[in-house]
PDB file of N, CA and C in Angstrom:
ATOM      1  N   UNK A   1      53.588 -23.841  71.757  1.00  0.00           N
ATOM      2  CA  UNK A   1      52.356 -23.918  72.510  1.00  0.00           C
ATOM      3  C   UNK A   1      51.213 -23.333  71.685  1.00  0.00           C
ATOM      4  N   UNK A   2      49.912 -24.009  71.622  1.00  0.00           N
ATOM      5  CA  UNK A   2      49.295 -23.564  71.068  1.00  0.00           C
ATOM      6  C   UNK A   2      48.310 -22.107  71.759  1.00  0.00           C
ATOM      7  N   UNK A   3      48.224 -21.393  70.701  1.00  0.00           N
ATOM      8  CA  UNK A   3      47.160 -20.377  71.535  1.00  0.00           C
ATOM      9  C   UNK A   3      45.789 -20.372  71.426  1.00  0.00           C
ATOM     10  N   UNK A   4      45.087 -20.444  72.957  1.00  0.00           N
ATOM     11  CA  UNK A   4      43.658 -20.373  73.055  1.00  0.00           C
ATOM     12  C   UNK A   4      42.986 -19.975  72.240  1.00  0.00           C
ATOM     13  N   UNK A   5      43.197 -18.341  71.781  1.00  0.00           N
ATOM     14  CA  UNK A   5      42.381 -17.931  70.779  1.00  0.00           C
ATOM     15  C   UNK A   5      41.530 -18.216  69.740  1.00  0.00           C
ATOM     16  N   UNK A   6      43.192 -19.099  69.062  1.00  0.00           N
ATOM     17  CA  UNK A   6      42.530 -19.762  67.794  1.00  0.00           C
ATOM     18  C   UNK A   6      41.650 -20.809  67.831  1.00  0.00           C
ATOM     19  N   UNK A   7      41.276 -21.211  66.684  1.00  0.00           N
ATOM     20  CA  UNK A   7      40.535 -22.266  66.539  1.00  0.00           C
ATOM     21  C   UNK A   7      41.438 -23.564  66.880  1.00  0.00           C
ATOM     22  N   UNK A   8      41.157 -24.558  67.068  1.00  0.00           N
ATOM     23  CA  UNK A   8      42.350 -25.748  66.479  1.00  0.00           C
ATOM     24  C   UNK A   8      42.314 -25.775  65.169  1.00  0.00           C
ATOM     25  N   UNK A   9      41.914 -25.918  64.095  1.00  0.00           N
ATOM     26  CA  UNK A   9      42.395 -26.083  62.921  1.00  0.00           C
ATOM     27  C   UNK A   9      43.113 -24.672  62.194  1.00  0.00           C
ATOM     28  N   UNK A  10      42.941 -23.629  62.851  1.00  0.00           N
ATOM     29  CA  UNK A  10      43.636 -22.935  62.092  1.00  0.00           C
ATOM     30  C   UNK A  10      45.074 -22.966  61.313  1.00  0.00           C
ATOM     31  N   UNK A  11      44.836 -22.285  60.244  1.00  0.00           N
ATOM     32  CA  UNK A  11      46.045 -22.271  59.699  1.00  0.00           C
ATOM     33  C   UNK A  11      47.163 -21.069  60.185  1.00  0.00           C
ATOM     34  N   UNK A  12      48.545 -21.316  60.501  1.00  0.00           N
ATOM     35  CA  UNK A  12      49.343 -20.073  60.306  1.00  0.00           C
ATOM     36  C   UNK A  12      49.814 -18.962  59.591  1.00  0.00           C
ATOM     37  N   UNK A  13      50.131 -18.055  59.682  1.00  0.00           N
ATOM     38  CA  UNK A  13      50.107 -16.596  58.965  1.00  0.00           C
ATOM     39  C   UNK A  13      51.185 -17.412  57.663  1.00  0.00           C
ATOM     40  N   UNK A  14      52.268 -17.688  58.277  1.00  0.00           N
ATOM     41  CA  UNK A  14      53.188 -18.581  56.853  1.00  0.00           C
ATOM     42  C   UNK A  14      52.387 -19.363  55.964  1.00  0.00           C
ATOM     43  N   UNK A  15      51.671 -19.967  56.796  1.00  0.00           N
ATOM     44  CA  UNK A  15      50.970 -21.160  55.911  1.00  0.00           C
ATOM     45  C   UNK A  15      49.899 -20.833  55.018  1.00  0.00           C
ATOM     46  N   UNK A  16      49.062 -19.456  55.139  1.00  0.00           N
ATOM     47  CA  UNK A  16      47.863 -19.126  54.639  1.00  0.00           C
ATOM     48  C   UNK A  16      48.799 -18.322  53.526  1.00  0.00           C
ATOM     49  N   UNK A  17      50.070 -17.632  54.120  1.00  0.00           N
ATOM     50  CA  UNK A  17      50.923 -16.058  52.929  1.00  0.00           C
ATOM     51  C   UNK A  17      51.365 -17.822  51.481  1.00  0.00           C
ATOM     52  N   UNK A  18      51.567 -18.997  51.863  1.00  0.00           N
ATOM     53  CA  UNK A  18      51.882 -19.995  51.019  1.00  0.00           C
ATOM     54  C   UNK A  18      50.411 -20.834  49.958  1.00  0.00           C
ATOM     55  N   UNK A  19      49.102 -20.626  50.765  1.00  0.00           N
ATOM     56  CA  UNK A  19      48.509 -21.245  50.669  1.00  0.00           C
ATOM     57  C   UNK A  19      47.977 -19.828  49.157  1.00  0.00           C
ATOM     58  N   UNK A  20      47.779 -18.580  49.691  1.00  0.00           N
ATOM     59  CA  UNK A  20      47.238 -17.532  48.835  1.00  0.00           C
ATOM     60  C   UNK A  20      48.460 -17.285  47.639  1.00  0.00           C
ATOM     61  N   UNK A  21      49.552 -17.583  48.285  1.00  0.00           N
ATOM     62  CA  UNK A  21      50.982 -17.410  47.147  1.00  0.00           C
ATOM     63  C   UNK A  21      50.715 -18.663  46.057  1.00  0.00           C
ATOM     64  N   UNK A  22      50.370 -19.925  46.342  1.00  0.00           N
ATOM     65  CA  UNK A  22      50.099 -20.839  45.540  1.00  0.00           C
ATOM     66  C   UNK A  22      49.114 -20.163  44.340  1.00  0.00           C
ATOM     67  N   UNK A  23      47.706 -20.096  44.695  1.00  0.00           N
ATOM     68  CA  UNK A  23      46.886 -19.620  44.254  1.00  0.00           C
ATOM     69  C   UNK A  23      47.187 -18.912  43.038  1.00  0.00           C
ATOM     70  N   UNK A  24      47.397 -17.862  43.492  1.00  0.00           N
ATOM     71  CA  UNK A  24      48.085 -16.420  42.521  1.00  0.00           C
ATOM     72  C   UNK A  24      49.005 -16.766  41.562  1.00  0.00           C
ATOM     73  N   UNK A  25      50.142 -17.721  41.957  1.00  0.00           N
ATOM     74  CA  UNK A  25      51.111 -17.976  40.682  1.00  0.00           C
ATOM     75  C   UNK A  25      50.308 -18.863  39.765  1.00  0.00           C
ATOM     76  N   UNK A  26      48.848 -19.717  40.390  1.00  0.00           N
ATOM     77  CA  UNK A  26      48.292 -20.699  39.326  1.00  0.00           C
ATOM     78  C   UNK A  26      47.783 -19.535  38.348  1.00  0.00           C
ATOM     79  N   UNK A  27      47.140 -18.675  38.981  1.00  0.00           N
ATOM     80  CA  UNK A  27      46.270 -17.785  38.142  1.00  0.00           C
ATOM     81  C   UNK A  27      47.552 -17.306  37.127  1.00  0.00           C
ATOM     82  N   UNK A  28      48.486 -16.898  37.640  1.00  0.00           N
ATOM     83  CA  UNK A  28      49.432 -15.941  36.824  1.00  0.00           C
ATOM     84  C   UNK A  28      50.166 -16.893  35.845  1.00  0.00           C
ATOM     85  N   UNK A  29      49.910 -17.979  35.735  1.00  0.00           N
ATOM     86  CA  UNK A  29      50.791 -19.124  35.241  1.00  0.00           C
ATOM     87  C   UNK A  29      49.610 -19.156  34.058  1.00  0.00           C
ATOM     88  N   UNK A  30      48.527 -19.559  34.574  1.00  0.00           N
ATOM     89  CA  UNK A  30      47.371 -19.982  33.599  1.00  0.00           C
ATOM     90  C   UNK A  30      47.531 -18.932  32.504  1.00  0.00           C
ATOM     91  N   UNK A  31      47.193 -17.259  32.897  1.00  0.00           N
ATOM     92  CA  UNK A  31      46.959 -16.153  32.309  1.00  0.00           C
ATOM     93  C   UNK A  31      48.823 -16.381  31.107  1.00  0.00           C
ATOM     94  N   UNK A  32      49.808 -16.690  32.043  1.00  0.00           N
ATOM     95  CA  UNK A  32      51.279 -16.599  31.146  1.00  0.00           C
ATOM     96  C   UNK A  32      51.318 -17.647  29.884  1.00  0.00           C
ATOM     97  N   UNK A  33      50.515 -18.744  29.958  1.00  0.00           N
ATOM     98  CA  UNK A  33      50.267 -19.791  29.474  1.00  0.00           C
ATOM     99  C   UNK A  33      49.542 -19.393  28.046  1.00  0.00           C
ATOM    100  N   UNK A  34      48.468 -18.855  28.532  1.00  0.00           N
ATOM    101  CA  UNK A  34      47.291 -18.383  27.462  1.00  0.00           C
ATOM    102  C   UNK A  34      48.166 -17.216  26.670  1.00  0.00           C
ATOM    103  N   UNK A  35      48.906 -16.443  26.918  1.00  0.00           N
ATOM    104  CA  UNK A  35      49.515 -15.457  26.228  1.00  0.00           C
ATOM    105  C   UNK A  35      50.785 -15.783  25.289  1.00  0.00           C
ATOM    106  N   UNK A  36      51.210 -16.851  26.064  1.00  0.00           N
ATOM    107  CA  UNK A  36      52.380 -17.823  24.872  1.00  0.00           C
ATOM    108  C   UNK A  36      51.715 -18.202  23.802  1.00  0.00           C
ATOM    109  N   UNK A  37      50.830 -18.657  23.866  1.00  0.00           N
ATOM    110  CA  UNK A  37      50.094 -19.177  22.929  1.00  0.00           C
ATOM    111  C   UNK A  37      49.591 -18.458  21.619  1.00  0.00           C
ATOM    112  N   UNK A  38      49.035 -16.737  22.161  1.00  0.00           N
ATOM    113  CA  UNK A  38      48.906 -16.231  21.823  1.00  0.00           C
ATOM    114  C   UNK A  38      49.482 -15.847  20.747  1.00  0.00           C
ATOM    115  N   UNK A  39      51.337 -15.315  21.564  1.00  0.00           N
ATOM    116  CA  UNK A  39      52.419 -14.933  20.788  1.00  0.00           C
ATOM    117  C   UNK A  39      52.868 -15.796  19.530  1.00  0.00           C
ATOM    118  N   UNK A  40      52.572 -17.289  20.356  1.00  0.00           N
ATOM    119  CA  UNK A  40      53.278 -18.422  19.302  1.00  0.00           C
ATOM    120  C   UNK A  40      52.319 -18.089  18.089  1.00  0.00           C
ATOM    121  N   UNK A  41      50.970 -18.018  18.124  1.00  0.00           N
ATOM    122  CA  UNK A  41      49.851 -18.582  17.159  1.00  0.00           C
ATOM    123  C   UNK A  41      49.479 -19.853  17.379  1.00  0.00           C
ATOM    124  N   UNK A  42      49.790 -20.510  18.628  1.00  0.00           N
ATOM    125  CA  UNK A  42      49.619 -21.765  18.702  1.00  0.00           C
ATOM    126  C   UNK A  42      48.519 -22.084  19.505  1.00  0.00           C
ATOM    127  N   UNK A  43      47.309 -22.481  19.221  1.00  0.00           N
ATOM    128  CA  UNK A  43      46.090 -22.611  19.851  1.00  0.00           C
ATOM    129  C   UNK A  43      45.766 -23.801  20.670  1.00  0.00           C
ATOM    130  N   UNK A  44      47.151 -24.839  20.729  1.00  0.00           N
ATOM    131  CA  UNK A  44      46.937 -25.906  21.743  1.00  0.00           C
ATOM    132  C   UNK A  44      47.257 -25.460  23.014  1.00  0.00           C
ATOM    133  N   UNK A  45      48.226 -24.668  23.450  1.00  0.00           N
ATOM    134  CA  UNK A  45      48.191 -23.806  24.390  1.00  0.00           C
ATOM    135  C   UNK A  45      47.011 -23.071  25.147  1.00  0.00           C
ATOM    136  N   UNK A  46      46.319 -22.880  24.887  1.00  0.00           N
ATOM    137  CA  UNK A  46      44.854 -22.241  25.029  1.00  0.00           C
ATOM    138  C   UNK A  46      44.124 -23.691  25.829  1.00  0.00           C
ATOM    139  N   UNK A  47      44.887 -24.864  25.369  1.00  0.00           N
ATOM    140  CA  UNK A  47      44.149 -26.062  25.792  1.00  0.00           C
ATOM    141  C   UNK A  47      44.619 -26.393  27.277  1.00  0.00           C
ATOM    142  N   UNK A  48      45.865 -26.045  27.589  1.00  0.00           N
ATOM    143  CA  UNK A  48      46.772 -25.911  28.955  1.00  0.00           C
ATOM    144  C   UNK A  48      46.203 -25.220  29.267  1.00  0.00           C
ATOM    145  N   UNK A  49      45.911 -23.683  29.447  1.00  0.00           N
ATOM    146  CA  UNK A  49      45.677 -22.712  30.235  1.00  0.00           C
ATOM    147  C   UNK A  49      44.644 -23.090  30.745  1.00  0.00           C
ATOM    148  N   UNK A  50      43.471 -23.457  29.728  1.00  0.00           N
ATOM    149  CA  UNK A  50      41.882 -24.160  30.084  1.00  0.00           C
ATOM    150  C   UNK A  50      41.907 -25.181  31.309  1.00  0.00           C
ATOM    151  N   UNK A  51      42.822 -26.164  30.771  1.00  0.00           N
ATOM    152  CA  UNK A  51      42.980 -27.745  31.069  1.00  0.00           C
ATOM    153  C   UNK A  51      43.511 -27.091  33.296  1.00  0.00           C
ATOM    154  N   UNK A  52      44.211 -25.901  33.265  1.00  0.00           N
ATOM    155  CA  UNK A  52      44.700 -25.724  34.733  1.00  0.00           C
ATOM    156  C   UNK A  52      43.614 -25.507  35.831  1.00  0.00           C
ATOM    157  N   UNK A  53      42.583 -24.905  34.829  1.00  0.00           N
ATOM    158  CA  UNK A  53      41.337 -24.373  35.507  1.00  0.00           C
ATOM    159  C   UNK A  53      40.942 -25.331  36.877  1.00  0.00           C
ATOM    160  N   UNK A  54      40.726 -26.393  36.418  1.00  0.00           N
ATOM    161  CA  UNK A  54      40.120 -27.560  37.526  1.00  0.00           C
ATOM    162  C   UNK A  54      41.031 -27.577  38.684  1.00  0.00           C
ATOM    163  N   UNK A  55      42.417 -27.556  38.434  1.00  0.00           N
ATOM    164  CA  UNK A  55      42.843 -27.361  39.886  1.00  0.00           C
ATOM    165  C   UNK A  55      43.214 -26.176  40.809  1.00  0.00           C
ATOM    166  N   UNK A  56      42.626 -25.183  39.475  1.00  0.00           N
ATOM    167  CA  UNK A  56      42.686 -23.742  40.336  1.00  0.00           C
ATOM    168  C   UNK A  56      41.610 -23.994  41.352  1.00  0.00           C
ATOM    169  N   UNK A  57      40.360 -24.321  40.709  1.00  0.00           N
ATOM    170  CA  UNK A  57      38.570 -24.664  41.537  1.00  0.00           C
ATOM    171  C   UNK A  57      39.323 -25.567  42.669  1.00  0.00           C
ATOM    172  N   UNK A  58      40.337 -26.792  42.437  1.00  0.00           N
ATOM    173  CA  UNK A  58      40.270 -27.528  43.538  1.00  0.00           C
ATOM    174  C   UNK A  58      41.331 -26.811  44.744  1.00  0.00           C
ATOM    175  N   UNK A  59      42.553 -25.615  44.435  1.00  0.00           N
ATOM    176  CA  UNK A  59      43.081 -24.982  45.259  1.00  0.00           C
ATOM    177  C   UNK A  59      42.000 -23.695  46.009  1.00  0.00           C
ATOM    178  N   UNK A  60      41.430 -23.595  45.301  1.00  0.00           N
ATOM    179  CA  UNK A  60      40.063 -22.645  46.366  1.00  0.00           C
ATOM    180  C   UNK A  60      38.634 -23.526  47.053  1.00  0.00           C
ATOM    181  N   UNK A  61      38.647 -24.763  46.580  1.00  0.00           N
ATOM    182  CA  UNK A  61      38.240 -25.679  47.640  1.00  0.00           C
ATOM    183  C   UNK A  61      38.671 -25.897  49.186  1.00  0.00           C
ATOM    184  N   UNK A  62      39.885 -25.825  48.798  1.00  0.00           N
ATOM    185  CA  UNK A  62      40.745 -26.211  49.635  1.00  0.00           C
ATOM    186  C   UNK A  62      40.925 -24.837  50.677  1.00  0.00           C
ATOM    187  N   UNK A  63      41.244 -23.865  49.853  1.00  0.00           N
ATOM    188  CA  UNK A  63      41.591 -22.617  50.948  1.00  0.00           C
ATOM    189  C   UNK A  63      40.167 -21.643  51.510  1.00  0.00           C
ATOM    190  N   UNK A  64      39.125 -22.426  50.540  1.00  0.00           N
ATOM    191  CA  UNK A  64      37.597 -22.221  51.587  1.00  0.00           C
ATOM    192  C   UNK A  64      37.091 -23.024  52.912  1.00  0.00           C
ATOM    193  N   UNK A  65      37.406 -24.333  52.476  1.00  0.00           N
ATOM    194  CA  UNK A  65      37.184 -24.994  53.964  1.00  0.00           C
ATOM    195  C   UNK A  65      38.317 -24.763  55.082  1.00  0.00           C
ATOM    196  N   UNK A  66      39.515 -24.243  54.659  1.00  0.00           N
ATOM    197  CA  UNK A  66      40.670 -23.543  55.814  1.00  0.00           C
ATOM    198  C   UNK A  66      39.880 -22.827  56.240  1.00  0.00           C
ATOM    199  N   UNK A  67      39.403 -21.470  55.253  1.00  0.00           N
ATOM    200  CA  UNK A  67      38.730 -20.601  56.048  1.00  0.00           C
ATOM    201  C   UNK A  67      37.839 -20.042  56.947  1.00  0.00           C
ATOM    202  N   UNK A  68      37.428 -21.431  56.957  1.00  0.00           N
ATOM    203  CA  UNK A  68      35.744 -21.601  57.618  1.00  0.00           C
ATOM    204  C   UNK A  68      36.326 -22.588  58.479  1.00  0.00           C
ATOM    205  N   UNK A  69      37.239 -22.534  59.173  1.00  0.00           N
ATOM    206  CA  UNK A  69      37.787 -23.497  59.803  1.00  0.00           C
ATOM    207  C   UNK A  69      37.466 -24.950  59.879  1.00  0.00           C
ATOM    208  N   UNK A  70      37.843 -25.329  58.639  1.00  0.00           N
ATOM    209  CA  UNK A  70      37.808 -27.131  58.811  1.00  0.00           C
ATOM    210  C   UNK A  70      35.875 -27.301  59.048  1.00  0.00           C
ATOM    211  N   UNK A  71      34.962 -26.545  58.857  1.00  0.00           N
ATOM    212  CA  UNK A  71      33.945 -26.814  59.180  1.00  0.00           C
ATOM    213  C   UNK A  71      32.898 -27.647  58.787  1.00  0.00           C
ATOM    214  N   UNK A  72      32.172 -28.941  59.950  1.00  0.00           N
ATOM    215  CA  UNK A  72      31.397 -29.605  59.237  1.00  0.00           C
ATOM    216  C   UNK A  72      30.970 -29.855  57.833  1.00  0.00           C
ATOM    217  N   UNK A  73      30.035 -28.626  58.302  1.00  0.00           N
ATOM    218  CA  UNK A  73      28.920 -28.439  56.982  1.00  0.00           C
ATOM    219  C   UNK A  73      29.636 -28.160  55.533  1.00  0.00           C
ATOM    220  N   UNK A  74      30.980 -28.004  55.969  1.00  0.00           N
ATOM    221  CA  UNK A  74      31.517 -28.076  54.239  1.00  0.00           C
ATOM    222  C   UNK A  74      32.716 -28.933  53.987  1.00  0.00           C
ATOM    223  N   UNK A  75      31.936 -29.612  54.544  1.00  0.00           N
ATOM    224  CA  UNK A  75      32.906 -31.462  54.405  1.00  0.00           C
ATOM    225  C   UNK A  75      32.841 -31.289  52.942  1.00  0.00           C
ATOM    226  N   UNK A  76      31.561 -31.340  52.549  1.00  0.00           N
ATOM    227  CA  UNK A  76      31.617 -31.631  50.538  1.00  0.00           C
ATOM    228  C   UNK A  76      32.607 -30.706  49.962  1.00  0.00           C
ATOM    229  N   UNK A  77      33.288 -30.059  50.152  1.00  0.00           N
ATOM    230  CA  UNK A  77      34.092 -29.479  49.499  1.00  0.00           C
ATOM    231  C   UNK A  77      35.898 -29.881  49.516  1.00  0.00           C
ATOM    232  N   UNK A  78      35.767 -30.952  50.736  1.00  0.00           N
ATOM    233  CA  UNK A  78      37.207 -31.962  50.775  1.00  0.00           C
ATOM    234  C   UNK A  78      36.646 -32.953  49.505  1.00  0.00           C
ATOM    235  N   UNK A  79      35.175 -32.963  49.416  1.00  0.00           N
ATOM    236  CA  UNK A  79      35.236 -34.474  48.245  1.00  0.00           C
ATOM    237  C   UNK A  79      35.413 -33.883  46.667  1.00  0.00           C
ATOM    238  N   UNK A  80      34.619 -32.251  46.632  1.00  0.00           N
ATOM    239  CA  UNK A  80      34.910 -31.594  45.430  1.00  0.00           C
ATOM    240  C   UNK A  80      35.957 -31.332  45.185  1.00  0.00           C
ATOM    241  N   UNK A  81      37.623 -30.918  45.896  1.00  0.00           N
ATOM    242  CA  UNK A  81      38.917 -30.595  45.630  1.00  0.00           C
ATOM    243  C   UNK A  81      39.235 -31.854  45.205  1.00  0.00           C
ATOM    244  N   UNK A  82      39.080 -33.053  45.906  1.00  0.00           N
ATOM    245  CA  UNK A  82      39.373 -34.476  45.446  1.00  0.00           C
ATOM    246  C   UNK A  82      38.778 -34.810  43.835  1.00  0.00           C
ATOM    247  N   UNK A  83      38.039 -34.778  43.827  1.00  0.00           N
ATOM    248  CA  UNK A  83      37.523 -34.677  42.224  1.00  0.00           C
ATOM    249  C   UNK A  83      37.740 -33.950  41.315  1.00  0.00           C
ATOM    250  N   UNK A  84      38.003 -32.602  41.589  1.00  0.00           N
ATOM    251  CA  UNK A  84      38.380 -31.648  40.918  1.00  0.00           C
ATOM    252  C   UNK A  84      40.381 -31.721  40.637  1.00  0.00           C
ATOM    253  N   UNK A  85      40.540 -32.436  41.435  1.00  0.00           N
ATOM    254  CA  UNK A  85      42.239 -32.690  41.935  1.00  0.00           C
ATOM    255  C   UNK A  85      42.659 -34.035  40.105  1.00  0.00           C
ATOM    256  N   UNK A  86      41.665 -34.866  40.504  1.00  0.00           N
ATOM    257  CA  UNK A  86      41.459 -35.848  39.797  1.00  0.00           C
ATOM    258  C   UNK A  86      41.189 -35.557  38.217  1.00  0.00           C
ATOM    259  N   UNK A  87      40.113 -34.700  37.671  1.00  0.00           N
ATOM    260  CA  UNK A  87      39.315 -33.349  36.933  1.00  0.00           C
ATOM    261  C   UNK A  87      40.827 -33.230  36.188  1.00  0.00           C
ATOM    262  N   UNK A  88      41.814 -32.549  36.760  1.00  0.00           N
ATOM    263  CA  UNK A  88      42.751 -31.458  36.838  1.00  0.00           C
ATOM    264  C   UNK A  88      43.940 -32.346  35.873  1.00  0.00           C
ATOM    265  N   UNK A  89      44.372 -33.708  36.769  1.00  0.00           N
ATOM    266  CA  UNK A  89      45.076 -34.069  36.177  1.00  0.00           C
ATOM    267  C   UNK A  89      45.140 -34.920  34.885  1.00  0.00           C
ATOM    268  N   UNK A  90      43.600 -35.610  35.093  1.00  0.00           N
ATOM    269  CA  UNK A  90      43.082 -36.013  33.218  1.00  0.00           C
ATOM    270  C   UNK A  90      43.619 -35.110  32.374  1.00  0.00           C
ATOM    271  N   UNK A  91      42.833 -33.351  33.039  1.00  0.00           N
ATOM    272  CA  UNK A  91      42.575 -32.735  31.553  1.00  0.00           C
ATOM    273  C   UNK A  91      44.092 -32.051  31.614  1.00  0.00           C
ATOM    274  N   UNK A  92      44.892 -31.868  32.472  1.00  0.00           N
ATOM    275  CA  UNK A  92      46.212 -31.737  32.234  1.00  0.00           C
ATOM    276  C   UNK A  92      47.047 -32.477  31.442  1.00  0.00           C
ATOM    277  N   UNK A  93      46.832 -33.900  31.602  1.00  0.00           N
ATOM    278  CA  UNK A  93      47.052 -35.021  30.916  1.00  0.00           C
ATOM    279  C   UNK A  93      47.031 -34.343  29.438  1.00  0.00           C
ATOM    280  N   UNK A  94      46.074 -34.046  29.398  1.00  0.00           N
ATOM    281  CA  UNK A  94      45.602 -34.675  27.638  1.00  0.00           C
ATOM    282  C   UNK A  94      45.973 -33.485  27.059  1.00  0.00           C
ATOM    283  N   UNK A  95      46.386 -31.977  27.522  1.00  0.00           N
ATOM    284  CA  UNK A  95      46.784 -30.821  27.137  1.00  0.00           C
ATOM    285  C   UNK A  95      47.944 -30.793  26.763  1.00  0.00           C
ATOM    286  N   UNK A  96      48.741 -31.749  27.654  1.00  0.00           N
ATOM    287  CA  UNK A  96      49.964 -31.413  27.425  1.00  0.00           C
ATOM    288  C   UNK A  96      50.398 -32.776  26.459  1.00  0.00           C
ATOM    289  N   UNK A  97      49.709 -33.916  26.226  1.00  0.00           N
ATOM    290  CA  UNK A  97      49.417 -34.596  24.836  1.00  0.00           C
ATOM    291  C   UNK A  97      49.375 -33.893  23.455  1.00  0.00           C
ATOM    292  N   UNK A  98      48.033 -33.061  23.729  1.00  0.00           N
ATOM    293  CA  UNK A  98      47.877 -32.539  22.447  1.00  0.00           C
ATOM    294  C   UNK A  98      48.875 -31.649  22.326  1.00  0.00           C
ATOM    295  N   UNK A  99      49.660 -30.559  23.154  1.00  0.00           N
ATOM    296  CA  UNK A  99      50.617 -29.806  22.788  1.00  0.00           C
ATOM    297  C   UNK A  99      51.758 -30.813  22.182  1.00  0.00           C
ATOM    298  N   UNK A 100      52.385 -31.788  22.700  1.00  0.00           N
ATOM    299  CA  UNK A 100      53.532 -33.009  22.319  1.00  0.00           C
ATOM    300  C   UNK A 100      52.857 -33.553  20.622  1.00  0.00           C
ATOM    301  N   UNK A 101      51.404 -33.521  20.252  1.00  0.00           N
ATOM    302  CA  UNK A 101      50.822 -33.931  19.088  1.00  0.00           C
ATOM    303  C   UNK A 101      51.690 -33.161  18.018  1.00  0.00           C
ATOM    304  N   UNK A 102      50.852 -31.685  18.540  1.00  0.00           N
ATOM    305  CA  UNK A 102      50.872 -30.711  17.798  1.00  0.00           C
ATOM    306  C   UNK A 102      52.497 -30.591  17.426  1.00  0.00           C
ATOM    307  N   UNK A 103      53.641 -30.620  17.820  1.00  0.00           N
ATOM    308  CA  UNK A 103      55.058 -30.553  17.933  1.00  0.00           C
ATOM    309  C   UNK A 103      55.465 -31.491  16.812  1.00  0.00           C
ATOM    310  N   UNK A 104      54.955 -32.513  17.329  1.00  0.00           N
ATOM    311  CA  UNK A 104      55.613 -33.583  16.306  1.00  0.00           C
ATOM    312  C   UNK A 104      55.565 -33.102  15.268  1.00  0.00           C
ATOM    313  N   UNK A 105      56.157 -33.862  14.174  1.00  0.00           N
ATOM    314  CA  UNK A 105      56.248 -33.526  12.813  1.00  0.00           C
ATOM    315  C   UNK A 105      55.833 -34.656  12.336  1.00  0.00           C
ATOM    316  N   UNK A 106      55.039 -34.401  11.348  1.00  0.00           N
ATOM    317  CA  UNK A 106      53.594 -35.413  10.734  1.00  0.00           C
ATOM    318  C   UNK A 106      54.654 -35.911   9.613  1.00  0.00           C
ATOM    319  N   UNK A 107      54.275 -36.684   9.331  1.00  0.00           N
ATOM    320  CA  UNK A 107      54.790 -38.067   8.503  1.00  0.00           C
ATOM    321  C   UNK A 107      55.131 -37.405   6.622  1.00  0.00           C
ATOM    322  N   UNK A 108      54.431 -36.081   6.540  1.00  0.00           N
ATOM    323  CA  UNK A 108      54.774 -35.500   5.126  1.00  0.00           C
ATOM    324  C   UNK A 108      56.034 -34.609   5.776  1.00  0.00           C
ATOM    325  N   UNK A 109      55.672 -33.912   6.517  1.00  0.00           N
ATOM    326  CA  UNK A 109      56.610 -33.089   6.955  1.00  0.00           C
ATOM    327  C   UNK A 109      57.862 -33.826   6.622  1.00  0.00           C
ATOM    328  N   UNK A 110      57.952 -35.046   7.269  1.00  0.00           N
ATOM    329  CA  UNK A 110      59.389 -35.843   7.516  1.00  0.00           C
ATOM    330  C   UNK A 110      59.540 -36.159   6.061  1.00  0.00           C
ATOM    331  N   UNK A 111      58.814 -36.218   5.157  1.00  0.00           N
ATOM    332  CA  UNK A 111      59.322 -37.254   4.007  1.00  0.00           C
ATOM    333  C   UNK A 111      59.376 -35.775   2.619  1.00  0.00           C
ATOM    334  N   UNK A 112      58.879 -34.645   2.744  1.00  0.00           N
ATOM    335  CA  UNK A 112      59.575 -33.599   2.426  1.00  0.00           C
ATOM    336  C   UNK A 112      61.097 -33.378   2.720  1.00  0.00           C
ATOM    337  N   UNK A 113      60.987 -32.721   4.012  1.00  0.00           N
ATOM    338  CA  UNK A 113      62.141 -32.793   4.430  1.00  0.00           C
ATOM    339  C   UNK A 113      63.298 -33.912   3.676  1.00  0.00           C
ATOM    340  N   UNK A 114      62.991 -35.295   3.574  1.00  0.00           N
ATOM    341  CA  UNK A 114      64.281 -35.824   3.175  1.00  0.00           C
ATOM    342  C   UNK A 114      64.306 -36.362   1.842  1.00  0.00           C
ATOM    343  N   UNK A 115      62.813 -35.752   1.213  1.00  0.00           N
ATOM    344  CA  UNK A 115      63.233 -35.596  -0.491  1.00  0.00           C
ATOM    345  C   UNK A 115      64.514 -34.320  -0.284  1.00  0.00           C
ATOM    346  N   UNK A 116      64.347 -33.128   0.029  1.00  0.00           N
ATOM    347  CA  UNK A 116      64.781 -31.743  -0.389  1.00  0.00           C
ATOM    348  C   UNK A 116      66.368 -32.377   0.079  1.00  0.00           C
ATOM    349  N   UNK A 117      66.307 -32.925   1.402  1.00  0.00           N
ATOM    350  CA  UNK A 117      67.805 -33.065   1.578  1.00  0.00           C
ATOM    351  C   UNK A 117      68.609 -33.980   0.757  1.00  0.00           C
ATOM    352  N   UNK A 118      68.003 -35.023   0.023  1.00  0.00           N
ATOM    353  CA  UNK A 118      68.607 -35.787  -0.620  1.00  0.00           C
ATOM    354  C   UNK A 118      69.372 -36.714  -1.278  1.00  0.00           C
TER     355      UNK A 118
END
C-alpha cells in the first residue's frame, strides 16, 4: 500500500541506498582506473577514466530529478542524462579502442620478434 505521505514518485530507501551505491562505485572505479594507469605508465587509461565522466554527469541527472521529485520544471534534465547517456557511450567506445590500439603489437614489433626467433 502506498503511503500518503510521500510523494507519488518517490523513490524507496533500497532504491535511493542503490541509486547513491551506483554513483560512488562510478566515482571509485573512475578514480581506480586513473591510478592503473598511473602504476602501468600507461596514459591511454587516463582516456577511460576521462571517457566515464559523461555518464557519471548522466547518473546525477538522473538522481537530481528523483530528488526533486520527478519535477516539471526539470524535465530538461531526463533529455540531458539521455544525451549525456549517449556522450558516455561514444567516448567509452573509443577509450576502450584506443586502450585495444595501444596493446596491440605494431607491425615492427611482430617482425623483430620473428627475426630474433628465427
Amino acid at each position: 500500500m502506498l503511503n500518503p505521505l510521500l510523494p507519488m514518485h518517490a523513490l524507496s530507501i533500497p532504491t535511493w541506498m542503490i541509486h547513491i551505491a551506483s554513483v560512488l562505485e562510478w566515482i571509485a572505479a573512475i578514480w581506480l582506473i586513473w591510478r592503473y594507469g598511473q602504476l602501468q605508465g600507461d596514459r591511454t587509461w587516463y582516456g577511460l577514466s576521462l571517457a566515464m565522466l559523461p555518464a557519471l554527469a548522466s547518473a546525477m541527472c538522473a538522481c537530481t530529478w528523483h530528488f526533486f521529485d520527478n519535477a516539471q520544471e526539470l524535465d530538461w534534465l531526463v533529455t540531458a542524462q539521455a544525451a549525456l547517456t549517449v556522450v558516455a557511450n561514444c567516448t567509452l567506445c573509443l577509450a576502450a579502442w584506443q586502450i585495444w590500439r595501444a596493446a596491440k603489437p605494431s607491425a615492427t614489433n611482430r617482425s623483430e620478434t620473428s627475426a630474433t626467433d628465427g
